[in-house]
PDB file of N, CA and C in Angstrom:
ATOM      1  N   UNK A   1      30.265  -6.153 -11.257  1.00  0.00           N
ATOM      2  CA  UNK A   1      31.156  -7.192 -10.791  1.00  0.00           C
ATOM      3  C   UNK A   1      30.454  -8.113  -9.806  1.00  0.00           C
ATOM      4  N   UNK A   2      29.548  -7.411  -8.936  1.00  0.00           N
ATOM      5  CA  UNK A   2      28.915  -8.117  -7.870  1.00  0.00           C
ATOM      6  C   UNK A   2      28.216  -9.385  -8.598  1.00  0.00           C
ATOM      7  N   UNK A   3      27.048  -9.145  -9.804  1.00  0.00           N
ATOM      8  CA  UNK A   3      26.235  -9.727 -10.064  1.00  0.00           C
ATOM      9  C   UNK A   3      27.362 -10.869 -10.950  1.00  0.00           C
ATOM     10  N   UNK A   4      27.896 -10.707 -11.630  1.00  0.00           N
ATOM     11  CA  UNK A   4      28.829 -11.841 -12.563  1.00  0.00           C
ATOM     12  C   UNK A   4      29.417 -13.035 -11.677  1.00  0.00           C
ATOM     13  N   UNK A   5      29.676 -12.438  -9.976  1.00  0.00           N
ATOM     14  CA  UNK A   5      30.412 -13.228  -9.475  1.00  0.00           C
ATOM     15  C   UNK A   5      29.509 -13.959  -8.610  1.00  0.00           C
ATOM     16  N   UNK A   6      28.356 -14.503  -8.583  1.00  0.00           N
ATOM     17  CA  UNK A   6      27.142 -14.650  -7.763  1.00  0.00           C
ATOM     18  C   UNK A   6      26.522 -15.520  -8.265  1.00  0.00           C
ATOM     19  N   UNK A   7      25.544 -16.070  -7.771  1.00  0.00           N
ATOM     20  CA  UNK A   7      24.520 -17.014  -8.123  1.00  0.00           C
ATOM     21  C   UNK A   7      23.401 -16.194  -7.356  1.00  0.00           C
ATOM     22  N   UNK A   8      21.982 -17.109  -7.522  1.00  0.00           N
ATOM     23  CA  UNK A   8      21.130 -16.966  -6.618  1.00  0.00           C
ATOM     24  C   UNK A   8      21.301 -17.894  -4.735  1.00  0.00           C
ATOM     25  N   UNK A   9      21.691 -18.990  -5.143  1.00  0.00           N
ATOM     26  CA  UNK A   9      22.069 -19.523  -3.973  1.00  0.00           C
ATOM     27  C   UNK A   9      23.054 -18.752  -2.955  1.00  0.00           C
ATOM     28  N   UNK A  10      24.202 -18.289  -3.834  1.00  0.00           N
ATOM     29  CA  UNK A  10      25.223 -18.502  -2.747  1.00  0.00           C
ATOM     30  C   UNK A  10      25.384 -16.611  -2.574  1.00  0.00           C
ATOM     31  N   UNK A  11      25.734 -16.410  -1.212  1.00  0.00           N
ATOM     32  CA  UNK A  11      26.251 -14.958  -0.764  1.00  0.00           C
ATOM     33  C   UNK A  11      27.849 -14.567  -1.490  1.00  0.00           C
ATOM     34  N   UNK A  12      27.309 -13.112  -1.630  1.00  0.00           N
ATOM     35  CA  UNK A  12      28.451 -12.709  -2.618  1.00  0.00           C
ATOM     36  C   UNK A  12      29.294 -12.135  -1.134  1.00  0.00           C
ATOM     37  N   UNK A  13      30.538 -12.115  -1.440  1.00  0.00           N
ATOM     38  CA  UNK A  13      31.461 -12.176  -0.369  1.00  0.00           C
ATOM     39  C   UNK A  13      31.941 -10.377  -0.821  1.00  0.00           C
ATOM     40  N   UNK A  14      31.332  -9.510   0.144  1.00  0.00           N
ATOM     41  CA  UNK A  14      32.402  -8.146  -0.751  1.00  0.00           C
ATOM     42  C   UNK A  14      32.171  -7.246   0.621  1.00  0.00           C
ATOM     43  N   UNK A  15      33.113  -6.574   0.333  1.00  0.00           N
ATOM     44  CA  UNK A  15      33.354  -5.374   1.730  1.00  0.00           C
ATOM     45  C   UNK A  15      33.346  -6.856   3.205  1.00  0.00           C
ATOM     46  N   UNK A  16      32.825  -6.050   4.027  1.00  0.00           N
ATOM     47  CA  UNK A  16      33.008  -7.004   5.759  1.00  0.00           C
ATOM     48  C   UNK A  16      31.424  -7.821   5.434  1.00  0.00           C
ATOM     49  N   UNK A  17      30.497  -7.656   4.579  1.00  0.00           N
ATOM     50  CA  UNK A  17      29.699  -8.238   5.077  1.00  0.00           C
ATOM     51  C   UNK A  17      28.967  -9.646   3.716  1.00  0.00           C
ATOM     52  N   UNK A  18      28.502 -10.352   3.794  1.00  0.00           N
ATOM     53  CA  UNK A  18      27.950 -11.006   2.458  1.00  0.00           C
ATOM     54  C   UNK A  18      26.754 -11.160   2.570  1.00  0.00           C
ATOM     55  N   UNK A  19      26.527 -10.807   1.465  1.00  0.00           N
ATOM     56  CA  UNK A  19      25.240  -9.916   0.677  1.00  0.00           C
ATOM     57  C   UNK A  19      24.820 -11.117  -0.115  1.00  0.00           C
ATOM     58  N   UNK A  20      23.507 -11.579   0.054  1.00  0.00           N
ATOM     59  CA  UNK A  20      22.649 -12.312  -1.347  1.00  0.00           C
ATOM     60  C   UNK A  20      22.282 -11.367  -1.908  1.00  0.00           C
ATOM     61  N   UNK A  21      21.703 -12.130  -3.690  1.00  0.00           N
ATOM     62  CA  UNK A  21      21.840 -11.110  -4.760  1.00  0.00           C
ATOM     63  C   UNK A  21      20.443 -10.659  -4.394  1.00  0.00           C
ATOM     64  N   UNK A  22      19.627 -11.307  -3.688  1.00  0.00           N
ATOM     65  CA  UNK A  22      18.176 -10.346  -3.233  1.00  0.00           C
ATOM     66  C   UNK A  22      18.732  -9.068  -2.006  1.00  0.00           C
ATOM     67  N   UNK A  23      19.359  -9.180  -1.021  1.00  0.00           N
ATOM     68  CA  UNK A  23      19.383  -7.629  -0.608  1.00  0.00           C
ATOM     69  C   UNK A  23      20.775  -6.819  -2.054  1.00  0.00           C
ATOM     70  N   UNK A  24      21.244  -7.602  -2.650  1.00  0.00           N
ATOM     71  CA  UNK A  24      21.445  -6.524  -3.066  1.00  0.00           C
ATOM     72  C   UNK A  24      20.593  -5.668  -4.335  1.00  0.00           C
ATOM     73  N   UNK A  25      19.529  -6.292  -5.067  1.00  0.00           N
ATOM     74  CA  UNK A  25      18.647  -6.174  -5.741  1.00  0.00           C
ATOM     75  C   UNK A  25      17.630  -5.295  -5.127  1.00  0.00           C
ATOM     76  N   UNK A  26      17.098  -5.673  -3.941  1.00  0.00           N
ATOM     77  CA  UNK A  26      16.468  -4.556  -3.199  1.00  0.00           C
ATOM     78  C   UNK A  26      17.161  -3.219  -2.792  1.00  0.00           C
ATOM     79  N   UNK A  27      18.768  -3.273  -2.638  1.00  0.00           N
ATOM     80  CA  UNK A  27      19.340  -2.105  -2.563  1.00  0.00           C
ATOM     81  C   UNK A  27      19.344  -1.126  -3.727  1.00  0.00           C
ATOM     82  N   UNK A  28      19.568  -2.417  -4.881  1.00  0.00           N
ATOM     83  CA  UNK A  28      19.453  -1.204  -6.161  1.00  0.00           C
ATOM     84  C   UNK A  28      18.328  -0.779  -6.138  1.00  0.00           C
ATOM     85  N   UNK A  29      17.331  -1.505  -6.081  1.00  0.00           N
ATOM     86  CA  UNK A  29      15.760  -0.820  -6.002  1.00  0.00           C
ATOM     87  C   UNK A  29      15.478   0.219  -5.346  1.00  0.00           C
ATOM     88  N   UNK A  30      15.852   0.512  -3.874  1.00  0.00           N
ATOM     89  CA  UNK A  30      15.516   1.537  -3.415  1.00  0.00           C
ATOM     90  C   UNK A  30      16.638   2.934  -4.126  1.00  0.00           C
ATOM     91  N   UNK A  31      17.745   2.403  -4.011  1.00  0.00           N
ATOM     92  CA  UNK A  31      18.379   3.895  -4.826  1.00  0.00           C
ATOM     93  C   UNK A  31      17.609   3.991  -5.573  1.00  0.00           C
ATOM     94  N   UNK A  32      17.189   3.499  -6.896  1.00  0.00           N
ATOM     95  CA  UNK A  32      16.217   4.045  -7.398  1.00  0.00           C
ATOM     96  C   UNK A  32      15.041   4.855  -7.708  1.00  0.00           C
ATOM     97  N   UNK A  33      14.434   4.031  -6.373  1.00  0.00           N
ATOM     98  CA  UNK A  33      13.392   4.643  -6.049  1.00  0.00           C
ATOM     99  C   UNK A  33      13.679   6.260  -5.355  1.00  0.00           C
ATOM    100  N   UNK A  34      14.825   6.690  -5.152  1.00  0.00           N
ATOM    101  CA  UNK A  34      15.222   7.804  -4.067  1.00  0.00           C
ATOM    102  C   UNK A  34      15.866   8.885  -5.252  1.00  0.00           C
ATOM    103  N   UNK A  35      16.582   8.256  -6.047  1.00  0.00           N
ATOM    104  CA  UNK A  35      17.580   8.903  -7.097  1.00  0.00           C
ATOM    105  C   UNK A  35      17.512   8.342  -8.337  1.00  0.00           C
ATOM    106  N   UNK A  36      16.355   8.300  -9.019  1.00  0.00           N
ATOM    107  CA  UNK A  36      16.336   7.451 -10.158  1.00  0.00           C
ATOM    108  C   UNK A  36      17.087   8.410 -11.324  1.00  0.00           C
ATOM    109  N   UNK A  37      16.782   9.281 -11.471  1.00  0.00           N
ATOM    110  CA  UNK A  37      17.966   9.743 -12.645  1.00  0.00           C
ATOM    111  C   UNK A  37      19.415  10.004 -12.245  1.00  0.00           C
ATOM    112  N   UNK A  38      19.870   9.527 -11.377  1.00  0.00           N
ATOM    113  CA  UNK A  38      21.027   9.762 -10.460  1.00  0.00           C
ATOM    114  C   UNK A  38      21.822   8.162 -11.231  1.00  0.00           C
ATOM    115  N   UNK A  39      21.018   7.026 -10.776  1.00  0.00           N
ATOM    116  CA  UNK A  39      21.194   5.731 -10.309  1.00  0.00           C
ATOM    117  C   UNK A  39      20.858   4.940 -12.012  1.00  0.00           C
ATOM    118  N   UNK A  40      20.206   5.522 -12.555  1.00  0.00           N
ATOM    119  CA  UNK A  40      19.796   5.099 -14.083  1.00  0.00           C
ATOM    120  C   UNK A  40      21.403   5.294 -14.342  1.00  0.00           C
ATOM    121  N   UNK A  41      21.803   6.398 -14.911  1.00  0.00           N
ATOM    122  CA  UNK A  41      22.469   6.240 -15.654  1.00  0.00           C
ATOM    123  C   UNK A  41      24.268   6.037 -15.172  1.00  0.00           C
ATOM    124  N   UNK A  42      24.204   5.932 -13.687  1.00  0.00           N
ATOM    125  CA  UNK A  42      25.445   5.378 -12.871  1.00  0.00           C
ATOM    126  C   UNK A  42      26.086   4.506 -13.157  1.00  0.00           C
ATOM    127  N   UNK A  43      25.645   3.466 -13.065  1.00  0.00           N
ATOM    128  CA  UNK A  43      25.309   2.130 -13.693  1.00  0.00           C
ATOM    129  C   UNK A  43      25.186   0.920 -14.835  1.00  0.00           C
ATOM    130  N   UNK A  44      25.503  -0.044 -15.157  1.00  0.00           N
ATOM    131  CA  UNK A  44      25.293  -0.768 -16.127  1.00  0.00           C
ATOM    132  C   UNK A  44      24.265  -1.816 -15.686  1.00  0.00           C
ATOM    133  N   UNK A  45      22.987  -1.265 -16.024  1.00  0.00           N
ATOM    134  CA  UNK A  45      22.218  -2.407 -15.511  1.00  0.00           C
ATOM    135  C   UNK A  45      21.874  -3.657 -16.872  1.00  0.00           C
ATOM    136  N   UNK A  46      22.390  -3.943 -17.462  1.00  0.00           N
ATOM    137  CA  UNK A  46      22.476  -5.046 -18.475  1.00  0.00           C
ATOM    138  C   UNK A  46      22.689  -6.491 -17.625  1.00  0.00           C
ATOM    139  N   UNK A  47      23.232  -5.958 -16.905  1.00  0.00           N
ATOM    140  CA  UNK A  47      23.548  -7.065 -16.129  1.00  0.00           C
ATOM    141  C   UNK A  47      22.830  -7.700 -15.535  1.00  0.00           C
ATOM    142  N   UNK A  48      21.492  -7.138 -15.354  1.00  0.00           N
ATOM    143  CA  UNK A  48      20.602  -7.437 -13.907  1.00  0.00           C
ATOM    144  C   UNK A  48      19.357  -8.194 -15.097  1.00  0.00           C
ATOM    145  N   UNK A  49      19.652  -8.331 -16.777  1.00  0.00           N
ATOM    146  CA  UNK A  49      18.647  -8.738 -17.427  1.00  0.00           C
ATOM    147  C   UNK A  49      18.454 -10.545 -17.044  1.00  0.00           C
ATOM    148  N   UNK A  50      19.738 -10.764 -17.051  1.00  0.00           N
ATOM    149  CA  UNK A  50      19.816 -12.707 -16.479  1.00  0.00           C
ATOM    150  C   UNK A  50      18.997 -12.901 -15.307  1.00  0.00           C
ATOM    151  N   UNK A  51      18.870 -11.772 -14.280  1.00  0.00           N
ATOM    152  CA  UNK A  51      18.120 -12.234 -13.405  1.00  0.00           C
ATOM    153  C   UNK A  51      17.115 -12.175 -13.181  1.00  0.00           C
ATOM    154  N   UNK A  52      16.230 -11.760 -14.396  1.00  0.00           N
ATOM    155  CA  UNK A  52      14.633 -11.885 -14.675  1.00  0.00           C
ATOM    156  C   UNK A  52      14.540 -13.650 -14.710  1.00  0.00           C
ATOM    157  N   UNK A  53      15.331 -14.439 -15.205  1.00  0.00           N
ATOM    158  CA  UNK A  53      14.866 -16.183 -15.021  1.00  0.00           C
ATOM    159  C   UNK A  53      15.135 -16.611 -13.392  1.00  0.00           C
ATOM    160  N   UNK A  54      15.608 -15.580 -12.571  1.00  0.00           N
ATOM    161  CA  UNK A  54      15.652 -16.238 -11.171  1.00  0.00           C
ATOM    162  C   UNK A  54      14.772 -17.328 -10.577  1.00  0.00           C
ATOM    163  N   UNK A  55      14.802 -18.321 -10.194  1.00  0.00           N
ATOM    164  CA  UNK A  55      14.488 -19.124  -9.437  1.00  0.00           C
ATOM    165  C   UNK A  55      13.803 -18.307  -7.713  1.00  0.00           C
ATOM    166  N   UNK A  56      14.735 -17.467  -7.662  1.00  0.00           N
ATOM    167  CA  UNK A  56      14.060 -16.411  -6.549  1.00  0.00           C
ATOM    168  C   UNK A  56      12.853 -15.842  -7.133  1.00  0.00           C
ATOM    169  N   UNK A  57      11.811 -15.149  -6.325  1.00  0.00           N
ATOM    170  CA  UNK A  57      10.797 -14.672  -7.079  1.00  0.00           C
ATOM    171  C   UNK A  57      11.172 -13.257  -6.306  1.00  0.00           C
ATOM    172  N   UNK A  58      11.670 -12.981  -5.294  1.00  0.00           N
ATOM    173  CA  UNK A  58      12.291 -11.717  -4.828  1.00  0.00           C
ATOM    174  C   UNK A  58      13.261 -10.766  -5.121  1.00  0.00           C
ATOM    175  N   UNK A  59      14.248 -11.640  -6.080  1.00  0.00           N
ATOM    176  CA  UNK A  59      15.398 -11.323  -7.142  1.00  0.00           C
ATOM    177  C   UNK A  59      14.553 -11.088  -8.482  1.00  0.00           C
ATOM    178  N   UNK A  60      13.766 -11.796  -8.650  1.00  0.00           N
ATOM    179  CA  UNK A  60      13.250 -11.158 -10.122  1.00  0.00           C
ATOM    180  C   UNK A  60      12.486 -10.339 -10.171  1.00  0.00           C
ATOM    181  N   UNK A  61      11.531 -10.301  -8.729  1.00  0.00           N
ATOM    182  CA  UNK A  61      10.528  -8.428  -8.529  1.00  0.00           C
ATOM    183  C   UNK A  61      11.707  -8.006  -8.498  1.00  0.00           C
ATOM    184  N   UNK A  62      11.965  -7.603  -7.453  1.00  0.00           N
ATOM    185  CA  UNK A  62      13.338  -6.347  -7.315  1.00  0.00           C
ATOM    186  C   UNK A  62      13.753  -6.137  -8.607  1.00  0.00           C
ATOM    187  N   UNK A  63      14.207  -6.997  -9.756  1.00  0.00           N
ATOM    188  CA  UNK A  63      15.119  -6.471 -10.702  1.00  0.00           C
ATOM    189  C   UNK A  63      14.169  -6.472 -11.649  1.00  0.00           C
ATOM    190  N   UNK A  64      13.054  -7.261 -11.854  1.00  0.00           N
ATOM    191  CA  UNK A  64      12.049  -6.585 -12.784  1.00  0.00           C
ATOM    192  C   UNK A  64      11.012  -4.706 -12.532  1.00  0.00           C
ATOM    193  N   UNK A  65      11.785  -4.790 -11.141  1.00  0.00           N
ATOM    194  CA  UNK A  65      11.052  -3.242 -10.665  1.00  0.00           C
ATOM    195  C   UNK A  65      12.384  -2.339 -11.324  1.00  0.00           C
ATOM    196  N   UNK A  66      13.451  -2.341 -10.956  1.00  0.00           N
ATOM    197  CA  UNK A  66      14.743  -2.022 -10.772  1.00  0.00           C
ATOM    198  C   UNK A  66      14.604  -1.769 -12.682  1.00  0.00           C
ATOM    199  N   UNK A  67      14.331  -2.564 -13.720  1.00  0.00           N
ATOM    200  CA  UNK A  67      14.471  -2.447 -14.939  1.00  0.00           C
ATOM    201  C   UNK A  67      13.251  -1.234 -15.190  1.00  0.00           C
ATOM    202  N   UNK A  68      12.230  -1.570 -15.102  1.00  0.00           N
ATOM    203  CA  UNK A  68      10.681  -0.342 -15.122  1.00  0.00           C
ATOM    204  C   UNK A  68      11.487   1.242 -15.126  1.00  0.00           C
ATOM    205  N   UNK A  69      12.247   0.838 -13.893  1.00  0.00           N
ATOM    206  CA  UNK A  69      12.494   2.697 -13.365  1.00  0.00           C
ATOM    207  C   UNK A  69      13.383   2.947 -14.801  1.00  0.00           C
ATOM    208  N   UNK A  70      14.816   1.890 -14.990  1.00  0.00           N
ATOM    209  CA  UNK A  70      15.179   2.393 -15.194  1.00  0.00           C
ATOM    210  C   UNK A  70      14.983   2.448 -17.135  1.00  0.00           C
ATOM    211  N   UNK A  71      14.379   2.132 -17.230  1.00  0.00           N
ATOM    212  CA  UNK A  71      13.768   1.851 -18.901  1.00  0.00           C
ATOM    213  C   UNK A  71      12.647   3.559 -18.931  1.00  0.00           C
ATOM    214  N   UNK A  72      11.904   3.717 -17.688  1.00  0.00           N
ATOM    215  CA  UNK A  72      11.334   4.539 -17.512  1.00  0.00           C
ATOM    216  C   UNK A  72       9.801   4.271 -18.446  1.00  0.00           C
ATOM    217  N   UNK A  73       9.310   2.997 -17.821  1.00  0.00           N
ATOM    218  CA  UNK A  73       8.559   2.304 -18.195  1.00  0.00           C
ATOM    219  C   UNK A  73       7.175   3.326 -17.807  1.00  0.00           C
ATOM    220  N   UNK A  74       5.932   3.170 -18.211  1.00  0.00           N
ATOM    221  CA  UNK A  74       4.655   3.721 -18.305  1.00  0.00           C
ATOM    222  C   UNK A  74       3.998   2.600 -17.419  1.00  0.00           C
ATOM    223  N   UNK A  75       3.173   3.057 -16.605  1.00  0.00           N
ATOM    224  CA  UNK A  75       2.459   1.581 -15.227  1.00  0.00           C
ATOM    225  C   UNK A  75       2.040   0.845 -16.697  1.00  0.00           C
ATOM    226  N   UNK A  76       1.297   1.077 -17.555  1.00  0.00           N
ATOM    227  CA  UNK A  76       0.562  -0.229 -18.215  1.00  0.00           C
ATOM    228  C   UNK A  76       2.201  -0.784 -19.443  1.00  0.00           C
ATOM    229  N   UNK A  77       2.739  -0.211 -19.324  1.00  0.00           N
ATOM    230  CA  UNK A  77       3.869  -1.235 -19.560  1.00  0.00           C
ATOM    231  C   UNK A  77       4.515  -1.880 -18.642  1.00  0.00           C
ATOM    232  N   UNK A  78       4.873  -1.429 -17.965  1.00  0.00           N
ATOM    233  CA  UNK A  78       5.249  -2.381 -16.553  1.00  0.00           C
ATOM    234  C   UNK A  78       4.457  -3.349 -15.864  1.00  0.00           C
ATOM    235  N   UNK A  79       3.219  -2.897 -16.640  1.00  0.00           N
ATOM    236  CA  UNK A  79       2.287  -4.435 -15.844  1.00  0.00           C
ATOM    237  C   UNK A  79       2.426  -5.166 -17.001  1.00  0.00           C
ATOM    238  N   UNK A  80       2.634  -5.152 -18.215  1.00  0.00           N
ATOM    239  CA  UNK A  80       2.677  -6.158 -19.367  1.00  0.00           C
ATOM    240  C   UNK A  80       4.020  -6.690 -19.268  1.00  0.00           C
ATOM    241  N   UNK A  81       4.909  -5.911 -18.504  1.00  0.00           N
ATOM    242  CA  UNK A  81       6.200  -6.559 -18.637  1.00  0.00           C
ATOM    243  C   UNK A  81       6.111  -7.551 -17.427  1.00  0.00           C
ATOM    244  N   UNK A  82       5.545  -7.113 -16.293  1.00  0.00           N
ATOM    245  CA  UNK A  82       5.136  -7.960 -14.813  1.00  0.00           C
ATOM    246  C   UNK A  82       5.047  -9.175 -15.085  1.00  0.00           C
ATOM    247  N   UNK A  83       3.860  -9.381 -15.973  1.00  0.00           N
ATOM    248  CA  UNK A  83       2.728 -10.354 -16.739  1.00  0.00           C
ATOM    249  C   UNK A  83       3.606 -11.581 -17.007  1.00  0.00           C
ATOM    250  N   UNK A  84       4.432 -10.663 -17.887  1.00  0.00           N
ATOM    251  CA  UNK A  84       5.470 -12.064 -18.344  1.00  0.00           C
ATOM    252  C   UNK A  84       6.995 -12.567 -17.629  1.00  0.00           C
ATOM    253  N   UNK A  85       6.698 -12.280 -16.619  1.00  0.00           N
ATOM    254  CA  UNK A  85       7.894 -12.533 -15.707  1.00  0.00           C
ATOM    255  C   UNK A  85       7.343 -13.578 -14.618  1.00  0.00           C
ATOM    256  N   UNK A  86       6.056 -13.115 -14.445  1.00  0.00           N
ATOM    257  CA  UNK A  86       5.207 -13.756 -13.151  1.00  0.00           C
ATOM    258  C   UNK A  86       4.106 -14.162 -13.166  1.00  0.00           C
ATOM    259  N   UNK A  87       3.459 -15.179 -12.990  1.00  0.00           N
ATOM    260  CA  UNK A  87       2.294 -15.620 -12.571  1.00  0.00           C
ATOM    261  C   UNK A  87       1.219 -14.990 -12.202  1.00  0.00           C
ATOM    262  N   UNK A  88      -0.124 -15.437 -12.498  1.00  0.00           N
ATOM    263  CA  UNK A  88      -1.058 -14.166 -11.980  1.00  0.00           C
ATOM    264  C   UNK A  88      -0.744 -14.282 -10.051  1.00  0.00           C
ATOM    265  N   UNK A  89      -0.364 -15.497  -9.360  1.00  0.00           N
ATOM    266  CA  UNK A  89      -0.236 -15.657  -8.337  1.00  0.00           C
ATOM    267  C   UNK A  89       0.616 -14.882  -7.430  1.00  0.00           C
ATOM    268  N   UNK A  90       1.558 -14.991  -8.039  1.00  0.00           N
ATOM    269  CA  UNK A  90       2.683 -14.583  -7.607  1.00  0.00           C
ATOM    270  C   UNK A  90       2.613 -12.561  -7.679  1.00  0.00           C
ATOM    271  N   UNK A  91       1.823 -12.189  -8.909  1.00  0.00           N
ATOM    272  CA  UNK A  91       2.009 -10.894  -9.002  1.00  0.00           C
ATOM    273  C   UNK A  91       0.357 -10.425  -8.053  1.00  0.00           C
ATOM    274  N   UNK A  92      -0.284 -11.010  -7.685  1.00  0.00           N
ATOM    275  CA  UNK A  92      -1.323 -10.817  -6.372  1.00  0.00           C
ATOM    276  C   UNK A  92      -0.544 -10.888  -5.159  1.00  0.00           C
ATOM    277  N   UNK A  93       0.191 -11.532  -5.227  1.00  0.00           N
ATOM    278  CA  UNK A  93       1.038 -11.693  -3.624  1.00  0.00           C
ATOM    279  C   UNK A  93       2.184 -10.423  -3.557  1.00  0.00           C
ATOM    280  N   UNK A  94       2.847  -9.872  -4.697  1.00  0.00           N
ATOM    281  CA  UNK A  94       3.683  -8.868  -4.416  1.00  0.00           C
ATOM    282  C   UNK A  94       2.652  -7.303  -4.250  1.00  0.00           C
ATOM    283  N   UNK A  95       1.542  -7.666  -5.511  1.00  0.00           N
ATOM    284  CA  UNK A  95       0.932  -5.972  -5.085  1.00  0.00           C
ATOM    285  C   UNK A  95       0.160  -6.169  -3.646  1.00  0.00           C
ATOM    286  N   UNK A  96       0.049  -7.055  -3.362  1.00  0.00           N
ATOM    287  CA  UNK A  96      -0.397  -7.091  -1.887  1.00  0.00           C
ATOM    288  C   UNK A  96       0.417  -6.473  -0.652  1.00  0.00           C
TER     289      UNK A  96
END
């Protein structure tokens, strides 16, 4: 619901506080990273595929990381999937 009702610009208005879709993208990321077979299959992450064209480049790591876990991607697939999401520039500046 969060992600449908959102843009990249604007803060999603939910509970007391508003959330851009980058902390909440980094939130899914770290559950992940903590509870990934917990958080894989919790979830409908279909949703989070639109935001691989983000205009953010912080919304589309996060949810291009966030997809890896939960696809349960192999590192040299996840760098071919990286590849085509991002720039060689841009993907030097995040493994940095």
């Amino acid at each position: 619901r969060l992600f449908l009702e959102s843009s990249d610009a604007n803060p999603v208005r939910y509970g007391r506080r508003r959330m851009k879709l980058r902390d909440l993208m980094e939130a899914a990321y770290k559950f992940l990273q903590q509870e990934q077979s917990v958080f894989r299959e919790l979830w409908d992450w279909s949703v989070c595929v639109p935001l691989l064209r983000s205009h953010d480049t912080l919304v589309r790591w996060y949810t291009a990381n966030c997809l890896a876990l939960v696809t349960c991607m192999s590192e040299e697939h996840k760098l071919s999937f990286l590849k085509k999401i991002f720039n060689s520039d841009e993907l030097i500046h995040f493994r940095l």
